[in-house]
Protein backbone atom coordinates (compact mmCIF):
# COMPACT_ATOMS: atom_id res chain seq x y z
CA UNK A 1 3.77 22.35 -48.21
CA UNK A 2 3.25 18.35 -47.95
CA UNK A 3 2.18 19.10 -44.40
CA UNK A 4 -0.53 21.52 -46.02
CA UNK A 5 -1.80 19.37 -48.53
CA UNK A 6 -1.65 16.40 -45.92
CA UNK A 7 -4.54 18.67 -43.58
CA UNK A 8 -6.19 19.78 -46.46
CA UNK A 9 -7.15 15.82 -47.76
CA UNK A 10 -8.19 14.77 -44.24
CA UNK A 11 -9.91 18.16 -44.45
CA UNK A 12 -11.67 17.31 -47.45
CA UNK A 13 -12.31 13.22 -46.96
CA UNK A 14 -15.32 13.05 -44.99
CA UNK A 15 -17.02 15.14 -48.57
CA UNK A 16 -15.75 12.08 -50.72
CA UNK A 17 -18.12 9.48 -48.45
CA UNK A 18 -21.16 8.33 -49.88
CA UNK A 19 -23.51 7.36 -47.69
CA UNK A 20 -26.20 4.33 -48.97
CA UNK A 21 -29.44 5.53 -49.78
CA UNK A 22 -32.54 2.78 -50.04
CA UNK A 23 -32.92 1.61 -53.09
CA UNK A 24 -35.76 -0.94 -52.71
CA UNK A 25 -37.59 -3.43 -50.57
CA UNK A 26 -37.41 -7.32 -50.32
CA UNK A 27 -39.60 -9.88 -48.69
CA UNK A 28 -37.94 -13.74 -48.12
CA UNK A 29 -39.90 -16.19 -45.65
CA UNK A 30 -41.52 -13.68 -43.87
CA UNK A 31 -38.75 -11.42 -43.26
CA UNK A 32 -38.28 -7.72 -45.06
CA UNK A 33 -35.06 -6.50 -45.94
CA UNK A 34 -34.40 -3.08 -47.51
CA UNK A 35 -31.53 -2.81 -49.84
CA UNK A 36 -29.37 0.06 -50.26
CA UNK A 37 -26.92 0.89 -52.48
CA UNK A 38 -24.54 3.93 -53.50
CA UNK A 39 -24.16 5.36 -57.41
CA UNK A 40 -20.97 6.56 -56.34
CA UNK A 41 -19.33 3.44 -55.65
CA UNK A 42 -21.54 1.15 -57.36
CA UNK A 43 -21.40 -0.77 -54.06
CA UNK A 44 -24.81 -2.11 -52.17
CA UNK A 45 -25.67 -3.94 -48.99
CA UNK A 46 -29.04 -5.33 -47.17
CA UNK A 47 -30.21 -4.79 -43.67
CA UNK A 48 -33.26 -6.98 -41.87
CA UNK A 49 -35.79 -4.59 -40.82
CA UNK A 50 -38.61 -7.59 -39.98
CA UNK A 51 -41.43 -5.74 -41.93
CA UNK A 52 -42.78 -4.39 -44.66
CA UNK A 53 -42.34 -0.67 -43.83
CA UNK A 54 -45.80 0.33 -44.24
CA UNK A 55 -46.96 -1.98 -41.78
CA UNK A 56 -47.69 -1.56 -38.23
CA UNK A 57 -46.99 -5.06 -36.70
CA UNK A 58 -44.72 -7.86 -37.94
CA UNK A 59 -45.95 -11.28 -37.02
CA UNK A 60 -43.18 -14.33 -37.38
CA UNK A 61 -44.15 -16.67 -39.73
CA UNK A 62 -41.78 -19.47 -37.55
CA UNK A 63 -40.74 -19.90 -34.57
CA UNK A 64 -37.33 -19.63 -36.05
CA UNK A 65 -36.12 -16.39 -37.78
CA UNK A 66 -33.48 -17.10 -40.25
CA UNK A 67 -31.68 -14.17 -41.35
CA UNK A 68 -30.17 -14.18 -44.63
CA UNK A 69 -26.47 -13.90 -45.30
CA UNK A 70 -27.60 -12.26 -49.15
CA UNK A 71 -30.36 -10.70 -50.73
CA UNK A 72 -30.66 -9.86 -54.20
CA UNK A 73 -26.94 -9.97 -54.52
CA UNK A 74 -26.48 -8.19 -51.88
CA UNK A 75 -24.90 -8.96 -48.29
CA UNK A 76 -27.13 -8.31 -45.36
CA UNK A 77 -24.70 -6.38 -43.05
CA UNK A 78 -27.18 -4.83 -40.73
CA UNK A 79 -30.09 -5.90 -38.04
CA UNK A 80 -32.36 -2.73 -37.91
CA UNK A 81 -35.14 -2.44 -35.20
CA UNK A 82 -38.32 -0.59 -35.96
CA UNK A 83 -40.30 1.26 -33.25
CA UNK A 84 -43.15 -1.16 -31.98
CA UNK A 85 -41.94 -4.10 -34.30
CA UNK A 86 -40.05 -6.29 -32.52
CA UNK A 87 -42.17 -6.15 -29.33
CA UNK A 88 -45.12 -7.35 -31.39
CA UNK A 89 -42.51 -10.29 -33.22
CA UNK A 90 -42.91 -13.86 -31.71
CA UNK A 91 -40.05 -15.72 -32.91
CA UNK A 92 -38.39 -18.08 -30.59
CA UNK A 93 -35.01 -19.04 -32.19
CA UNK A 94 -32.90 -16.06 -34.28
CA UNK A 95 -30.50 -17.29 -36.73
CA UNK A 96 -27.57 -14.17 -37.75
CA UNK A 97 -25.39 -14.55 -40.07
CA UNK A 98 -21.43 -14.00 -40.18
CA UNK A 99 -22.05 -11.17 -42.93
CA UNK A 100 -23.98 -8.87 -40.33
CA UNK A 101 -21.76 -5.94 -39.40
CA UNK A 102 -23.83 -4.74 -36.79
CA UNK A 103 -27.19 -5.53 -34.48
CA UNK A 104 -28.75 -1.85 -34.25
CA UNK A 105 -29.37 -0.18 -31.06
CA UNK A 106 -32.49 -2.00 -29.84
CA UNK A 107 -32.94 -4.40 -32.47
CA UNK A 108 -34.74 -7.17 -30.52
CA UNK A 109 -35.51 -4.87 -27.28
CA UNK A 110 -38.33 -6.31 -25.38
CA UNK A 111 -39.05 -9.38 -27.97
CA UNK A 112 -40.13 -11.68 -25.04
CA UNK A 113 -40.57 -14.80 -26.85
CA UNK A 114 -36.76 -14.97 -27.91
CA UNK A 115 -35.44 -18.22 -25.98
CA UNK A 116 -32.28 -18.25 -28.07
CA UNK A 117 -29.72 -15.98 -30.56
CA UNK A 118 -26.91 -17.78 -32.84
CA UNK A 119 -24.97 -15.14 -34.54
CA UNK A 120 -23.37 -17.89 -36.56
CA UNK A 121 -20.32 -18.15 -39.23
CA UNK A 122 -21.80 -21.29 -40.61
CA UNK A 123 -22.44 -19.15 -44.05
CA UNK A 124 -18.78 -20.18 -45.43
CA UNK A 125 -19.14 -17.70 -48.76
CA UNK A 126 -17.78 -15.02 -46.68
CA UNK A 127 -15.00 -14.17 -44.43
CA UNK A 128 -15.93 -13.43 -40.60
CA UNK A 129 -16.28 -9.97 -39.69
CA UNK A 130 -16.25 -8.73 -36.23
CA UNK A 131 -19.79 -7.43 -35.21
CA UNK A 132 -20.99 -4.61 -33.19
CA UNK A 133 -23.91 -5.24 -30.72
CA UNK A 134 -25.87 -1.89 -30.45
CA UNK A 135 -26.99 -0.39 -27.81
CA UNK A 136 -29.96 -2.30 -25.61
CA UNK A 137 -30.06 -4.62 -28.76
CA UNK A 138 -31.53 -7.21 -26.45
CA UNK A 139 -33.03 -5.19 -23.45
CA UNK A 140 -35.69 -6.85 -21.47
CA UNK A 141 -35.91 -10.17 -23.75
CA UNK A 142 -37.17 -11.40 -20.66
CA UNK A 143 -37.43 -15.47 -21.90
CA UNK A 144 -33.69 -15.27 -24.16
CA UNK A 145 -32.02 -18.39 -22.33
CA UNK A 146 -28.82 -18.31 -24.24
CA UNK A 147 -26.45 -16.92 -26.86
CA UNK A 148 -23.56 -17.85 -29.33
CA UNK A 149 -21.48 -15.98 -30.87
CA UNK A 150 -18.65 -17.75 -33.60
CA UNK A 151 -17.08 -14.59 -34.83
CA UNK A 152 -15.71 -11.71 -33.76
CA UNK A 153 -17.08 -8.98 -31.51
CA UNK A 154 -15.54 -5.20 -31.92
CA UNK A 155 -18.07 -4.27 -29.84
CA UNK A 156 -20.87 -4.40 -27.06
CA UNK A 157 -23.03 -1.76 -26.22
CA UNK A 158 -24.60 -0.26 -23.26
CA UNK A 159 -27.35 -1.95 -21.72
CA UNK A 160 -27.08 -4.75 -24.78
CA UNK A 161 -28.93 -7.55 -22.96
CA UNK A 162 -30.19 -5.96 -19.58
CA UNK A 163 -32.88 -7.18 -17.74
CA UNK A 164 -32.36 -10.51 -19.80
CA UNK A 165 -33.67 -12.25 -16.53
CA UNK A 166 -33.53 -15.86 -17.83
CA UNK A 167 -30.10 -15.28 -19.53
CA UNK A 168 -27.61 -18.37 -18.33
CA UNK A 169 -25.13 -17.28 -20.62
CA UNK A 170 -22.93 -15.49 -23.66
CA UNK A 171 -20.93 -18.00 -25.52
CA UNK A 172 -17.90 -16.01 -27.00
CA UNK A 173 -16.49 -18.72 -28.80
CA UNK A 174 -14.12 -16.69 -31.00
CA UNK A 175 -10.58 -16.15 -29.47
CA UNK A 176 -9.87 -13.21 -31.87
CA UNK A 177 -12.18 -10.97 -30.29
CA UNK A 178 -11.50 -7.12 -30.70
CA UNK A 179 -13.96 -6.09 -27.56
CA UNK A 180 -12.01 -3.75 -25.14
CA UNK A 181 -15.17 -2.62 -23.11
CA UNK A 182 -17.75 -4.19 -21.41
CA UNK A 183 -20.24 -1.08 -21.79
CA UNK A 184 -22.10 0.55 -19.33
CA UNK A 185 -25.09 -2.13 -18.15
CA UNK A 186 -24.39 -4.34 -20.73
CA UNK A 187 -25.42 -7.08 -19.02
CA UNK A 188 -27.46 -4.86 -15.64
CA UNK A 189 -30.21 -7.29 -14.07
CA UNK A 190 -29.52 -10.74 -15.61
CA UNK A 191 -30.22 -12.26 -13.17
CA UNK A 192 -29.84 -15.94 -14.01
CA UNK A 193 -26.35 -15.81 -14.97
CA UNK A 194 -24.29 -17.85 -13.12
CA UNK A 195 -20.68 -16.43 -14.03
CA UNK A 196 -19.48 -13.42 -15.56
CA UNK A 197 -19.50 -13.73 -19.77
CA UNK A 198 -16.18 -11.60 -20.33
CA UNK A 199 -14.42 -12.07 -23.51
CA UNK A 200 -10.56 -12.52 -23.35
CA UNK A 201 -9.87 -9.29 -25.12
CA UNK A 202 -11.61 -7.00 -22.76
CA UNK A 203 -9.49 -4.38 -20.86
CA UNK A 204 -12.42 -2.10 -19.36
CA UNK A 205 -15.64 -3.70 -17.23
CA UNK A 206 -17.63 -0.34 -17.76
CA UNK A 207 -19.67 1.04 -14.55
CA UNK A 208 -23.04 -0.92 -13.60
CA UNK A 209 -21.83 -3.94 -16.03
CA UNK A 210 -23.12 -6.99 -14.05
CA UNK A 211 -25.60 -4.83 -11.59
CA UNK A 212 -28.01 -6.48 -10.25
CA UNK A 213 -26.94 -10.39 -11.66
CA UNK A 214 -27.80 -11.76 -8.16
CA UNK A 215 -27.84 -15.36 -9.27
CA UNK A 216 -23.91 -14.91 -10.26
CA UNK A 217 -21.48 -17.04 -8.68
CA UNK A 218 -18.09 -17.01 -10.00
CA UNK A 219 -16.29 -13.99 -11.80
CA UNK A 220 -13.05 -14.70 -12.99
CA UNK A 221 -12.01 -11.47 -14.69
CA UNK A 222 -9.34 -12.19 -17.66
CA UNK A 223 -5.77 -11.06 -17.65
CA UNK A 224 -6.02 -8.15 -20.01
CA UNK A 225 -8.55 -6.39 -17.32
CA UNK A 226 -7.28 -3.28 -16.33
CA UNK A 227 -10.39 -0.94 -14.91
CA UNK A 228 -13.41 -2.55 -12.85
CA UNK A 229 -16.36 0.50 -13.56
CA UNK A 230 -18.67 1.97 -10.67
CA UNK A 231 -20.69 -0.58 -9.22
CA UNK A 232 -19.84 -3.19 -12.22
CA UNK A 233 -20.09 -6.38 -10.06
CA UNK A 234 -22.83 -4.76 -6.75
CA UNK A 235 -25.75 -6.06 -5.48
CA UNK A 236 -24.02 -9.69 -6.92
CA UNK A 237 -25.61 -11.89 -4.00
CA UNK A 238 -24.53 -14.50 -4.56
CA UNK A 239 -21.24 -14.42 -5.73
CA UNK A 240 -18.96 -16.75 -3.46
CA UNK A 241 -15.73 -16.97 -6.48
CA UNK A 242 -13.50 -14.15 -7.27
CA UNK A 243 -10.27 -13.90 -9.23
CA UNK A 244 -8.66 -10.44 -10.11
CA UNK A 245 -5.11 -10.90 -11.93
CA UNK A 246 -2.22 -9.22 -11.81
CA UNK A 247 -2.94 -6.68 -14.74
CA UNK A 248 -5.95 -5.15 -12.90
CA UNK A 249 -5.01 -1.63 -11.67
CA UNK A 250 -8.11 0.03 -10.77
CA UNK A 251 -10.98 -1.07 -9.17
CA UNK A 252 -13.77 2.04 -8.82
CA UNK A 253 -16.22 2.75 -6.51
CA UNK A 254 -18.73 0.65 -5.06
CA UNK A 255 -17.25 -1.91 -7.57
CA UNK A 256 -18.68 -5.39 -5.44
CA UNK A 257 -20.55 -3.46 -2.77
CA UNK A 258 -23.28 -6.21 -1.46
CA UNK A 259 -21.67 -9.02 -2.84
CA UNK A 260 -22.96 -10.84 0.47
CA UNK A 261 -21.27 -14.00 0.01
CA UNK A 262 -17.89 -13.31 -1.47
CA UNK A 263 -15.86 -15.22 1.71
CA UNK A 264 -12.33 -13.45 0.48
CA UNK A 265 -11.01 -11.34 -1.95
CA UNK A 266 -7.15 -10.89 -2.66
CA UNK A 267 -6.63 -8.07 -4.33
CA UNK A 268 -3.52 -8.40 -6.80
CA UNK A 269 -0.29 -5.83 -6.02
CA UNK A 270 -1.00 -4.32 -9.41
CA UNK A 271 -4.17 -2.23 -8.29
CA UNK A 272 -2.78 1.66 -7.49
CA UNK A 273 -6.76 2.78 -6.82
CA UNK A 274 -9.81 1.49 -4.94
CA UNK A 275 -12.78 3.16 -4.75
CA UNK A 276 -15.46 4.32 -2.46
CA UNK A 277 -17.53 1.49 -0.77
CA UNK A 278 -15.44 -1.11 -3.49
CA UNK A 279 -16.80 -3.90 -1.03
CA UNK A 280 -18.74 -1.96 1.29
CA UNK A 281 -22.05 -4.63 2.71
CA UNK A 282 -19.94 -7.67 1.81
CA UNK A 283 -20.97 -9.39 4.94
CA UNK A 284 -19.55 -13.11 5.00
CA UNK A 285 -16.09 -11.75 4.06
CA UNK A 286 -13.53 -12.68 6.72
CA UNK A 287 -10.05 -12.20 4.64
CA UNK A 288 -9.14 -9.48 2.42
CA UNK A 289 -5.61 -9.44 1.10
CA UNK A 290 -4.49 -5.66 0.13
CA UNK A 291 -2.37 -4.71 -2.75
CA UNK A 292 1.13 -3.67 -1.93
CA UNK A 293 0.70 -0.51 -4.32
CA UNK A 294 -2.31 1.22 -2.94
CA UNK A 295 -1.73 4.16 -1.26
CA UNK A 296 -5.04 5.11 0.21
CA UNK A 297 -7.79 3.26 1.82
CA UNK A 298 -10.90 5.38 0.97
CA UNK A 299 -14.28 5.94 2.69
CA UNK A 300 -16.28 3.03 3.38
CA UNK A 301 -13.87 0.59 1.21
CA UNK A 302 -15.18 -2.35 3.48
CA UNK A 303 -17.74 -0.67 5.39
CA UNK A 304 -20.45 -3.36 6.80
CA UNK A 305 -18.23 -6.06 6.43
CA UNK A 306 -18.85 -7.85 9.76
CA UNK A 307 -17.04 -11.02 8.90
CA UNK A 308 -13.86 -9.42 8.79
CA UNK A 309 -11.80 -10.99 11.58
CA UNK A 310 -8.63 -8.92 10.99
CA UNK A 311 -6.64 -6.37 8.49
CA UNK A 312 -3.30 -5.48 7.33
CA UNK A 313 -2.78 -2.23 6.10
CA UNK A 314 0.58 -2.83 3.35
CA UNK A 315 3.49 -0.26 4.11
CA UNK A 316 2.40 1.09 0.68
CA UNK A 317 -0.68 3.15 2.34
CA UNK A 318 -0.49 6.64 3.69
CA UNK A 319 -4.40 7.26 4.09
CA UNK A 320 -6.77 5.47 5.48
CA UNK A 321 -10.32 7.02 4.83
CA UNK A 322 -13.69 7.77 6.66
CA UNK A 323 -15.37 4.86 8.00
CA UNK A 324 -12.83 2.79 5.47
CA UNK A 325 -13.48 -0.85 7.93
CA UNK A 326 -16.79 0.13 10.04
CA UNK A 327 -18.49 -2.26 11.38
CA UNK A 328 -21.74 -1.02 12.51
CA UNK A 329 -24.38 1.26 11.25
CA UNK A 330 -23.16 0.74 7.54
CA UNK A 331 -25.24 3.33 5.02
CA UNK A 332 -25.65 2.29 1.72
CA UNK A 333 -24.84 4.23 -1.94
CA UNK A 334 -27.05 7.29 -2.09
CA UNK A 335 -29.78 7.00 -4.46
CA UNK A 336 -27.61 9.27 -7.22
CA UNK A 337 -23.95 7.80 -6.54
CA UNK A 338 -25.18 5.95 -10.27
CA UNK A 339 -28.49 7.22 -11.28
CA UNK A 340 -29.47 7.28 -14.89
CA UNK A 341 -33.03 7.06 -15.68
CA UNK A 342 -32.08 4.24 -18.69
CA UNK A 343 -30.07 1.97 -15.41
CA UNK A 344 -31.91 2.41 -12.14
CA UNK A 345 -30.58 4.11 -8.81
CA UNK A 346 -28.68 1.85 -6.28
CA UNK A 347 -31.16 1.09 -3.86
CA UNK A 348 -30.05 2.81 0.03
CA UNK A 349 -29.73 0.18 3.05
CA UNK A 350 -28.83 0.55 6.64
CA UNK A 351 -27.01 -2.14 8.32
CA UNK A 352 -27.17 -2.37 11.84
CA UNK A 353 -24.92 -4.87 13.06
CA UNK A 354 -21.35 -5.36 14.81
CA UNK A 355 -17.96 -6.18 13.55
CA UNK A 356 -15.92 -9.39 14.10
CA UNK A 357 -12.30 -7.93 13.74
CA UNK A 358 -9.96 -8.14 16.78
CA UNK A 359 -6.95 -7.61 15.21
CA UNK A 360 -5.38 -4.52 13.04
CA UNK A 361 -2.07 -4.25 11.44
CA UNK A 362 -1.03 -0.23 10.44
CA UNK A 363 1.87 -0.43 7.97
CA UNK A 364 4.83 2.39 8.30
CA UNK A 365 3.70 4.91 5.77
CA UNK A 366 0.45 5.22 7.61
CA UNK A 367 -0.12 9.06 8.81
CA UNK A 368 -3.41 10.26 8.07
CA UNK A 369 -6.68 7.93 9.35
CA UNK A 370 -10.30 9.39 9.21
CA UNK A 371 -13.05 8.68 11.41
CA UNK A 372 -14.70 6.58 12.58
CA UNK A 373 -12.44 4.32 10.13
CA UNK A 374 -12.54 0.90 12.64
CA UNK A 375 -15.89 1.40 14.42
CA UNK A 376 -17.83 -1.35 15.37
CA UNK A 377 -15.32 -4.12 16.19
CA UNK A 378 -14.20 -6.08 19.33
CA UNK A 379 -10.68 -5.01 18.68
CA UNK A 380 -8.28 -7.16 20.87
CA UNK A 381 -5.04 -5.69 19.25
CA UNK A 382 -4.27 -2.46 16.91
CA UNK A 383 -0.25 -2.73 15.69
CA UNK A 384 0.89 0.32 14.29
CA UNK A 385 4.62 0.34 12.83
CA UNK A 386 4.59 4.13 11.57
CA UNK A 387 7.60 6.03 12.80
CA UNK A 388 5.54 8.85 13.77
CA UNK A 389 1.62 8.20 15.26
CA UNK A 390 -1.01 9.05 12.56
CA UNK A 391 -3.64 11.59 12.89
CA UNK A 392 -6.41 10.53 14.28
CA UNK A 393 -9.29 12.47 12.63
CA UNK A 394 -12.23 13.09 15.36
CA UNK A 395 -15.50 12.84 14.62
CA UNK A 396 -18.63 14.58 16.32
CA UNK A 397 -20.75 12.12 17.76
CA UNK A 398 -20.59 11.40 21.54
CA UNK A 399 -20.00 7.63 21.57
CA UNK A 400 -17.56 7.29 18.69
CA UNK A 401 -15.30 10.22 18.99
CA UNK A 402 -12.09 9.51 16.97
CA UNK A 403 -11.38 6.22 14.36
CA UNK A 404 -12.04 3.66 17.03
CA UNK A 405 -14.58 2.39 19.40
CA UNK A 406 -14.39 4.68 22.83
CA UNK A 407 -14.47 1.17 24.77
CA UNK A 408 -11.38 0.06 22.46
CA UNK A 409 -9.39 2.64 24.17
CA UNK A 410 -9.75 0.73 27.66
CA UNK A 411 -9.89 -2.94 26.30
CA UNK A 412 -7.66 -3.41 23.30
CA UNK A 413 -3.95 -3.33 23.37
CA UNK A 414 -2.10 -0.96 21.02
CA UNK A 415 1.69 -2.61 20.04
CA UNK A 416 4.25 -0.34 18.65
CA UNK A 417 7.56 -0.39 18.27
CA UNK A 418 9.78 -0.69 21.77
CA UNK A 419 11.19 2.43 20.46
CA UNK A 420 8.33 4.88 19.73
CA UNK A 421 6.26 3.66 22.79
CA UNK A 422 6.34 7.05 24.48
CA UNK A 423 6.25 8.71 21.41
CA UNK A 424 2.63 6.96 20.99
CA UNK A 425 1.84 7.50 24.75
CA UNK A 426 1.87 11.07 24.26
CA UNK A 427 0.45 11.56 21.00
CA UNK A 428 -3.11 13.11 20.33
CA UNK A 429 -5.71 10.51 20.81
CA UNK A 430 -3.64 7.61 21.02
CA UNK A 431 -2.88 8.30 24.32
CA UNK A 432 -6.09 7.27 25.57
CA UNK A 433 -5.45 3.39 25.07
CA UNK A 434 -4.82 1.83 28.17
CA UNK A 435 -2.83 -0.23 26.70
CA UNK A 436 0.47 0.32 24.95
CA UNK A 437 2.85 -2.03 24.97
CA UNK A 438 6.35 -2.17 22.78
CA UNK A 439 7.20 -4.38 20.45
CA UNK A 440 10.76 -5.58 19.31
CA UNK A 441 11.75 -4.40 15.52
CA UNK A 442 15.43 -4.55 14.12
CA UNK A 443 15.77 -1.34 12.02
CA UNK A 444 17.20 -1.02 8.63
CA UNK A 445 19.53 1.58 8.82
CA UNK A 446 17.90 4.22 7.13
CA UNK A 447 17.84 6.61 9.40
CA UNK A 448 16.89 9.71 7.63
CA UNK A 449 13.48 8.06 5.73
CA UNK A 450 14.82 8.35 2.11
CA UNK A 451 14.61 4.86 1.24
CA UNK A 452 18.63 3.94 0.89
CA UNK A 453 21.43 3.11 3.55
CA UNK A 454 24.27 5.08 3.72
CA UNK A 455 26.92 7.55 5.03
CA UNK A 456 24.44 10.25 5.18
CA UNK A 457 22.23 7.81 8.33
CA UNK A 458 25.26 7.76 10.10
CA UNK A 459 25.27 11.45 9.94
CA UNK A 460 21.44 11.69 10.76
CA UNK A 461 22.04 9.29 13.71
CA UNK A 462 24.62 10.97 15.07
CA UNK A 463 23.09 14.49 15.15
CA UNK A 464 19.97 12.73 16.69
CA UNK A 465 21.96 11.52 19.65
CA UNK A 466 23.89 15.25 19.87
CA UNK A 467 19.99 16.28 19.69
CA UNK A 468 20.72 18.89 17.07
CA UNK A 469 18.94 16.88 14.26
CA UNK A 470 15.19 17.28 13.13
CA UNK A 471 12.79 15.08 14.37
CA UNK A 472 11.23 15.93 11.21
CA UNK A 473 13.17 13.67 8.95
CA UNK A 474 14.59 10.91 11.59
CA UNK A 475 13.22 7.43 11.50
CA UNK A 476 13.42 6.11 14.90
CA UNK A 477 12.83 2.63 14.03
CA UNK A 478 14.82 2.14 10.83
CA UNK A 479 17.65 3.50 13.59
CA UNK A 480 17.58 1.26 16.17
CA UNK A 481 19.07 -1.43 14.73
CA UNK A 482 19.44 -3.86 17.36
CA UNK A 483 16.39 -3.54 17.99
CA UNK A 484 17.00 -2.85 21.59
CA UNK A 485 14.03 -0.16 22.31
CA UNK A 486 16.85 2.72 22.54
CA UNK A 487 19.02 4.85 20.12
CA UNK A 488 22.01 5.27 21.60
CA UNK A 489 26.18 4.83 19.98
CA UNK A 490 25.82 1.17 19.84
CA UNK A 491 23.26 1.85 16.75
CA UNK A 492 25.79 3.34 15.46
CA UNK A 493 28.15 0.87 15.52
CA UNK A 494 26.01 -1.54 13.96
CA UNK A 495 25.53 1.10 11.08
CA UNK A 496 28.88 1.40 10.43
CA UNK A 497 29.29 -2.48 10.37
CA UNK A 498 26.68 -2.77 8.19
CA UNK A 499 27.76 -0.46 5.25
CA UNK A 500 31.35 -1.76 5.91
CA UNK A 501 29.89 -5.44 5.56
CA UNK A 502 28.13 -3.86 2.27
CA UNK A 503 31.43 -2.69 0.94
C-alpha cells in the first residue's frame, strides 16, 4: 500500500508545479528585464531580455552591460535572448551576476562586438549558484577575447561559444564545479585558443568539442576524464602537447585525426577502446605508446602517420584492423562520419605520401590482422610472438595484396620464435617473406594457454610429445622453456622443476 501511494505522489507531483508567468516589465540603464512571479508560491524572479519587448532593435547604451543581480525585489536568475536582438546589441564588456541560474540557449549568439564576459560572484548578498550555459549562448561572437567564470558551472551546452574565433580562453576559476560534459561543439572553431579550457570536474569531452581550434597547442585532459567524443580534439594543427591520464578509458573515433604536429602520444593502460582513424593524418608523430588493455587496433587508428618509425602491438591485442598503420594513400573522414547541419562535415583529404616505420612488434594474442594494415612503410623487421601465425586478411588490389607491402615480403626480415619458425614458414601468406629467422624466447610453462602453471601443462606437454594432444590448445612457446627452439623431455623436466621450486 505505501508502495502505491509512493507511485501515486510522484504520479501526481509534476500537477503541484507552478510555472512563473510574467508579471511586468522593467527598464534599468538601458537594459529590460521582465519579472515573473507565481500566486501559488508567492515566489518571483527576473530575467534580462535586453529590450523593451515591443521593440525591434536594442541599442547598448555603454559599452559595458551590467546585469543586475535584483530588480524590483526580485533576483535576476535568467539571461534570455530575443530573435534579432542581440545581433543588433553593441556592447563590448558583459557584466553577469552570481544570481543568474542560467544563460539561455543563444543569448549573445552572433553579438560581434562582445570582447569580454565576467559571470562574476562579486554581488556578496547571495550565495553562488552553479550556472547553466545554454545552448550556442555565445555562437559566432566573433571579437569575445576572453571569459571568467567565479562560480560554479552545472553545465555547458552544445555549440556554447563556437566559432568564437578570437577566443584565447575560459577562465574556470571555481574548483567546485559540477560540469560532467563538455557538450557537443562547445567550443567547435575557436580558433585562437591556445590550450584546451576543461574544468576539473568533467568526465565526458562530447564529440566535435575542440573541432576545428587549429591554433591549440597543449591539451592536458584532467584526471576525472573518462570518454574523448568523435572527432573532439581533429583538425587541431597545431597541437604539439598531449597528456591523457590514467582514468581515460575510451577514446572514440577520429578523436585527434589531423593533429599534424602532435610528435607522441602515450596512451595510458586504462583505455579498453580506440576508435576509427583516433589519430589517423597525424603526420610528425614518430612514437605512440599503446595501452596494455586494448584489445583491438581498428581501421585506420594511425593511418597517414608517416613519422611513425616503429610499433608495438601490447600482448593485450587480438585484432588489428583495416589499414590500422598505413602509410600511403591515407583517405580522410567521409563527409557524414559527423555531419550535422548546426557543426559542419569533416572536410575529405587524400594523402599521398610514404611511411617511415622499419620496425613492427606483434604481441602473442595477435590472430586476426586486416589489410592492407602496414602498407606504405620501409619495413626492415616485423616480430611476431603469437603462438600460432595470424590471419592475414587479403585485399584486392594488385600491388598490395595482403597487410604488407608486396616488396616487404622480399626485403624485410620476419623474427619469430626459434620454435614456431616452420610453423610461420608454412603458414598462409607469411610464407612469402624471404626472410624468417628464429628468435630465442624462454617459455613460461603454460603449456595449455589458460593463463596459470600447473600439473595440468605437464600433462599437455606430455601428450604433445606422444603427439596425441591438440594443436588446438598447445602453446608452443610458453613450452619450450629453455628456450632451446625444440619441445622435447628436457621441457619437461624444467616444468617439473619449476612447480616443484613453486612448492
Amino acid at each position: 500500500m505505501k508502495y502505491f501511494a509512493s507511485i501515486l505522489f510522484l504520479l501526481l507531483l509534476p500537477l503541484s508545479i507552478h510555472a512563473y508567468e510574467v508579471m511586468d516589465f522593467a527598464e534599468i540603464d538601458g537594459i529590460w528585464y521582465e519579472i515573473c512571479y507565481d500566486s501559488e508560491t508567492y515566489s518571483g524572479e527576473a530575467h534580462a531580455i535586453f529590450a523593451n519587448p515591443e521593440s525591434e532593435y536594442w541599442q547598448s547604451p555603454s559599452p559595458y552591460v551590467d546585469i543586475r543581480a535584483e530588480v524590483n525585489g526580485y533576483p535576476v536568475t535568467k539571461v534570455i535572448g530575443m530573435s534579432g536582438i542581440p545581433q543588433l546589441a553593441e556592447p563590448t564588456y558583459v557584466f553577469i551576476p552570481n544570481t543568474v541560474r542560467e544563460i539561455g540557449d543563444g543569448a549573445f549568439r552572433h553579438c560581434n562586438s562582445i570582447k569580454s564576459v565576467s559571470i562574476s560572484g562579486y554581488y556578496s548578498d547571495y550565495e553562488p549558484t552553479a550556472i547553466i550555459i545554454g545552448n550556442s549562448a555565445f555562437e559566432g561572437c566573433e571579437n569575445l577575447e576572453g571569459v571568467s567564470i567565479s562560480f560554479p558551472v552545472a553545465e555547458i551546452g552544445e555549440c556554447a561559444f563556437k566559432d568564437c574565433t578570437k577566443l584565447t580562453g575560459v577562465n574556470f576559476a571555481y574548483d567546485d564545479n559540477t560540469v560532467t560534459t563538455l557538450s557537443r561543439g562547445c567550443f567547435y572553431g575557436c580558433s585562437s585558443l591556445s590550450s584546451a579550457p576543461i574544468p576539473r570536474s568533467v568526465t565526458t569531452i562530447d564529440d566535435a568539442a575542440f573541432l576545428y581550434c587549429t591554433g591549440m597547442t597543449y591539451a592536458s585532459i584532467p584526471d576525472q576524464v573518462t570518454t574523448i567524443g568523435k572527432f573532439a580534439f581533429g583538425q587541431c594543427e597545431k597541437l604539439k602537447s598531449l597528456y591523457l591520464k590514467d582514468n581515460l578509458t575510451t577514446i572514440e573515433d577520429g578523436a585527434f585525426v589531423f593533429c599534424g604536429e602532435l610528435p607522441s602520444v602515450t596512451l595510458p593502460n586504462s583505455v579498453t577502446t580506440l576508435g576509427n582513424m583516433a589519430f589517423a593524418g597525424c603526420r610528425k608523430l614518430t612514437t605512440a605508446r599503446l595501452s596494455t588493455s586494448l584489445t583491438s587496433i581498428p581501421s585506420r587508428a594511425f593511418a597517414g602517420c608517416y613519422a611513425l618509425t616503429g610499433i608495438n602491438i601490447p600482448n593485450s591485442v587480438r585484432y588489428i584492423g583495416e589499414r590500422a598503420f598505413e602509410g600511403c594513400d591515407f583517405m580522410g573522414a567521409a563527409s557524414d562520419d559527423i555531419y550535422d547541419p548546426h557543426l559542419g562535415i569533416m572536410e575529405e583529404g587524400v594523402y599521398q605520401d610514404n611511411g617511415s616505420m622499419t620496425n613492427v612488434t606483434i604481441g602473442a594474442s595477435v590472430d586476426t590482422i586486416d589489410i592492407y594494415a602496414f602498407v606504405g612503410h620501409p619495413l626492415q623487421s616485423v616480430t611476431v610472438m603469437a603462438p600460432v601465425p595470424p590471419v592475414l586478411k587479403v585485399g584486392t588490389a594488385v600491388s598490395n595484396t595482403t597487410v604488407f607491402d608486396t616488396n616487404n615480403f622480399g626485403t624485410t626480415t620476419l623474427y619469430v620464435p626459434q620454435v614456431m619458425v616452420n610453423r610461420y614458414r608454412t603458414a598462409h601468406e607469411w610464407e612469402l617473406f624471404t626472410h624468417i629467422e628464429g628468435i630465442q624466447v624462454k617459455g613460461n610453462g603454460d603449456s595449455n594457454g589458460n593463463g596459470q602453471v600447473d600439473i595440468s601443462d605437464v600433462s599437455t606437454l606430455i601428450d604433445e610429445l606422444l603427439e596425441s594432444g591438440s594443436t588446438a590448445t598447445f602453446n608452443a612457446i610458453n613450452a619450450d622453456i629453455n628456450g632451446d627452439g625444440e619441445i622435447t623431455i628436457a621441457d619437461v623436466s624444467a616444468l617439473i622443476d619449476k612447480l616443484l621450486e613453486a612448492q
